[in-house]
Each structure stands twice: as structure tokens, then as C-alpha cells.
Protein backbone atom coordinates (compact mmCIF):
# COMPACT_ATOMS: atom_id res chain seq x y z
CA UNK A 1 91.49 135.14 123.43
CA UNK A 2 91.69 131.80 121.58
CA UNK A 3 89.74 130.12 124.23
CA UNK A 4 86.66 132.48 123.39
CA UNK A 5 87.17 132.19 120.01
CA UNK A 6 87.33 128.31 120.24
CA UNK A 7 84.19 128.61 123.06
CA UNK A 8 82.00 130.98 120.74
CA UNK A 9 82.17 129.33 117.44
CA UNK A 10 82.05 126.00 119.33
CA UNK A 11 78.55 126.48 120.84
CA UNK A 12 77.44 127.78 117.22
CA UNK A 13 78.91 124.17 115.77
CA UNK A 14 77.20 122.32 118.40
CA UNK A 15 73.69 123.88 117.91
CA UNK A 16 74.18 123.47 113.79
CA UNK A 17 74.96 119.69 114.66
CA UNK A 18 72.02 119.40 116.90
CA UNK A 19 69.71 121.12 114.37
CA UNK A 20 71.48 118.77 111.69
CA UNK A 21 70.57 115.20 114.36
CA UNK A 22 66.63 117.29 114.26
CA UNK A 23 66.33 117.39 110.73
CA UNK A 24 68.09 114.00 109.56
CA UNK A 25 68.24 111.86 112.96
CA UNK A 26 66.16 108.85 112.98
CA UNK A 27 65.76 105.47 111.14
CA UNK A 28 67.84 102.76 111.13
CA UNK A 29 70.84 104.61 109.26
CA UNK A 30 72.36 107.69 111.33
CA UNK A 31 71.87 110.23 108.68
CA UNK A 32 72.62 113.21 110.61
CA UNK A 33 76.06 111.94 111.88
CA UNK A 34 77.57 110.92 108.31
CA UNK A 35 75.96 114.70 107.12
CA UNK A 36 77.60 116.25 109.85
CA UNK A 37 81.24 114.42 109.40
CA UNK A 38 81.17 114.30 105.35
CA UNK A 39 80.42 118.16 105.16
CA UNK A 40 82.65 118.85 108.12
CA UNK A 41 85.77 116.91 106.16
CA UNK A 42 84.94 119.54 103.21
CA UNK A 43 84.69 122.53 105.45
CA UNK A 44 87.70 122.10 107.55
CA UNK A 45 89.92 121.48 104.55
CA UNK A 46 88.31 124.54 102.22
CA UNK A 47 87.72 126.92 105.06
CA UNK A 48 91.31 126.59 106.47
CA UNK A 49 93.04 126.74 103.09
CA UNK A 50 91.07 129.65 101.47
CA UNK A 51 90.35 131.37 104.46
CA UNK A 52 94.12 131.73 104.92
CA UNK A 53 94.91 132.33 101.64
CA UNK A 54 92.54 134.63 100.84
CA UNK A 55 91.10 136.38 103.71
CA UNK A 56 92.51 138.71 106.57
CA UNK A 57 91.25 137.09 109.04
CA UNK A 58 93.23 136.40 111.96
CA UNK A 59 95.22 132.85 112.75
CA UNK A 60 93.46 132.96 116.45
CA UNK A 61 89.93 133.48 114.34
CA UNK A 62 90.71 130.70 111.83
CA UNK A 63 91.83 127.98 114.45
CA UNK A 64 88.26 129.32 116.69
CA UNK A 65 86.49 127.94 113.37
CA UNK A 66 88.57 125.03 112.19
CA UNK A 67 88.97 123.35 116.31
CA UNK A 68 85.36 125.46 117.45
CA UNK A 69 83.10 125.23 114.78
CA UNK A 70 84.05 122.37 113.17
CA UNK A 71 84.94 120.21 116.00
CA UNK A 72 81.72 120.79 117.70
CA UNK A 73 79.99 120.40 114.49
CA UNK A 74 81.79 116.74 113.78
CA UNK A 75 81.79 114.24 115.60
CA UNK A 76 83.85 110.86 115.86
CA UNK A 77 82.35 109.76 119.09
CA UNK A 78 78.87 109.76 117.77
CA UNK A 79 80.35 107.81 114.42
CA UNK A 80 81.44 104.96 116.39
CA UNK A 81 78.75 104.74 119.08
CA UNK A 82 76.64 104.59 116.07
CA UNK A 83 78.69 101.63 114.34
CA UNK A 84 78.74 99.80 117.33
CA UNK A 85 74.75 100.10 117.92
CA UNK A 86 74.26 98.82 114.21
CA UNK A 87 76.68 96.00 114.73
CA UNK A 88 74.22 94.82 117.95
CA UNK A 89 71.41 95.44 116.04
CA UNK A 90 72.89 92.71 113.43
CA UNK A 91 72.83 95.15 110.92
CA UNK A 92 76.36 94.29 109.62
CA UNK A 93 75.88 95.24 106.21
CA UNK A 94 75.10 98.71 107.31
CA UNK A 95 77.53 98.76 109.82
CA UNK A 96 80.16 98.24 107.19
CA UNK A 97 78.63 100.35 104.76
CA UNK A 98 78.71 103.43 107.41
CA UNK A 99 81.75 102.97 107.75
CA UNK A 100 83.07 103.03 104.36
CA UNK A 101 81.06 105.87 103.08
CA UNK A 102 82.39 107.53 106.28
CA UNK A 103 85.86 107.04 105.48
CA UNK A 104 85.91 107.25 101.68
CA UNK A 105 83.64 109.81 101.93
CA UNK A 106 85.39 111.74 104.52
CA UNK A 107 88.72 111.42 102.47
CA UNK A 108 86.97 112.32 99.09
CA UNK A 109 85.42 115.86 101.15
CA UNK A 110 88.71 116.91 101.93
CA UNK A 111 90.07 116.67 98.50
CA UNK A 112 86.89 118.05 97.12
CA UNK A 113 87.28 120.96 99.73
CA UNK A 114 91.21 121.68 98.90
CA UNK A 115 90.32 121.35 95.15
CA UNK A 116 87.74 123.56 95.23
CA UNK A 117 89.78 126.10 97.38
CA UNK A 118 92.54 125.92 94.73
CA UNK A 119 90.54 126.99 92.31
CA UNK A 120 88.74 129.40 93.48
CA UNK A 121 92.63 130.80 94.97
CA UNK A 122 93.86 130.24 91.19
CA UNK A 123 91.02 132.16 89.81
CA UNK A 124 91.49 135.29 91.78
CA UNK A 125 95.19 135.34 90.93
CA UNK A 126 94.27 136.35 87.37
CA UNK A 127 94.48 139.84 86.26
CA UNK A 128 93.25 141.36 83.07
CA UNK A 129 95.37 144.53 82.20
């Protein structure tokens, strides 16, 4: 059953990336891949930690979204295909600027995503008698 899980939500994360590279893809600066990454980083750490805090839904379900979903949706290979093509283009500056906002970015999402799970989780812990 996993592997349909993982199969189902991975061909809907693969057609939300590909309408993501439609909307933002083109120019010298690959919009749609840092998009895709930087909101993935956020998903994967919110979804996983409220989802199983908070929700019923199965672990099989939750692992179809977090490896399906999300790693259809995100994409390292397309990251550093993309770095590389910038660095022989001679655009080292953003090259190197790709890659940081990728990586301090990507860090910063997950945080962002656990915080904002947390609170959300610490909010619906409160009862009013």
C-alpha cells in the first residue's frame, strides 16, 4: 500500500512542480526551482510534525506525502544542474547567490515550518473550562 500512496501523491507533486517551472521558469535566475525547494523545506517539516501530531491520518499516508508529494515536488537534481549552468554561463555571482539563498533559505523554511507547527500544536492544547 505504501508504494501507491508514495506513487499517487508523487505524480500530484510532480505536476504542482511542473506547473510551478510554467509559472516562474525562465530568465537568467531559476525561479521555479528555489520556489519549489524553499516551500518544500517548510512543508515537509510542518506537514510531518502537525500532521502527526494533530491529525489521524495514517503513518503509510503521511510518509506517501512527506517521500511522494514532497519529493516529487523538490528537487536537488534540478538545484545543481541549475548551479552548474550559471557557473558556465559566468554568472558566478548568481551562482553563489543561488546557492546561499538555497541553503539558508532551505534551513530557515524548516524552522519556520516546525515553529509554526508548534504553535499552532500549543494553541490547540488550551482548554477554557
Amino acid at each position: 500500500m505504501y508504494f501507491l500512496y508514495v506513487g499517487i501523491f508523487g505524480a500530484l507533486g510532480g505536476m504542482c512542480r511542473y506547473a510551478m517551472n510554467l509559472w516562474l521558469g525562465g530568465g537568467d535566475f531559476p525561479y521555479a526551482t528555489l520556489a519549489v525547494n524553499l516551500i518544500g523545506c517548510f512543508l515537509l517539516a510542518f506537514l510531518m510534525q502537525f500532521l502527526a501530531e494533530k491529525s489521524r491520518i495514517s503513518l503509510v499516508i503521511l510518509n506517501g506525502i512527506g517521500t511522494g508529494f514532497i519529493g516529487a515536488f523538490t528537487t536537488f537534481s534540478a538545484f545543481s544542474v541549475d548551479t552548474i549552468e550559471l557557473l558556465q554561463q559566468g554568472e558566478m555571482v548568481l551562482a553563489i547567490s543561488y546557492i546561499l539563498v538555497s541553503l539558508i533559505g532551505g534551513l530557515v523554511m524548516v524552522q519556520f515550518g516546525r515553529t509554526f507547527s508548534n504553535k499552532l500544536l500549543k494553541r490547540g492544547t488550551h482548554h477554557v473550562d
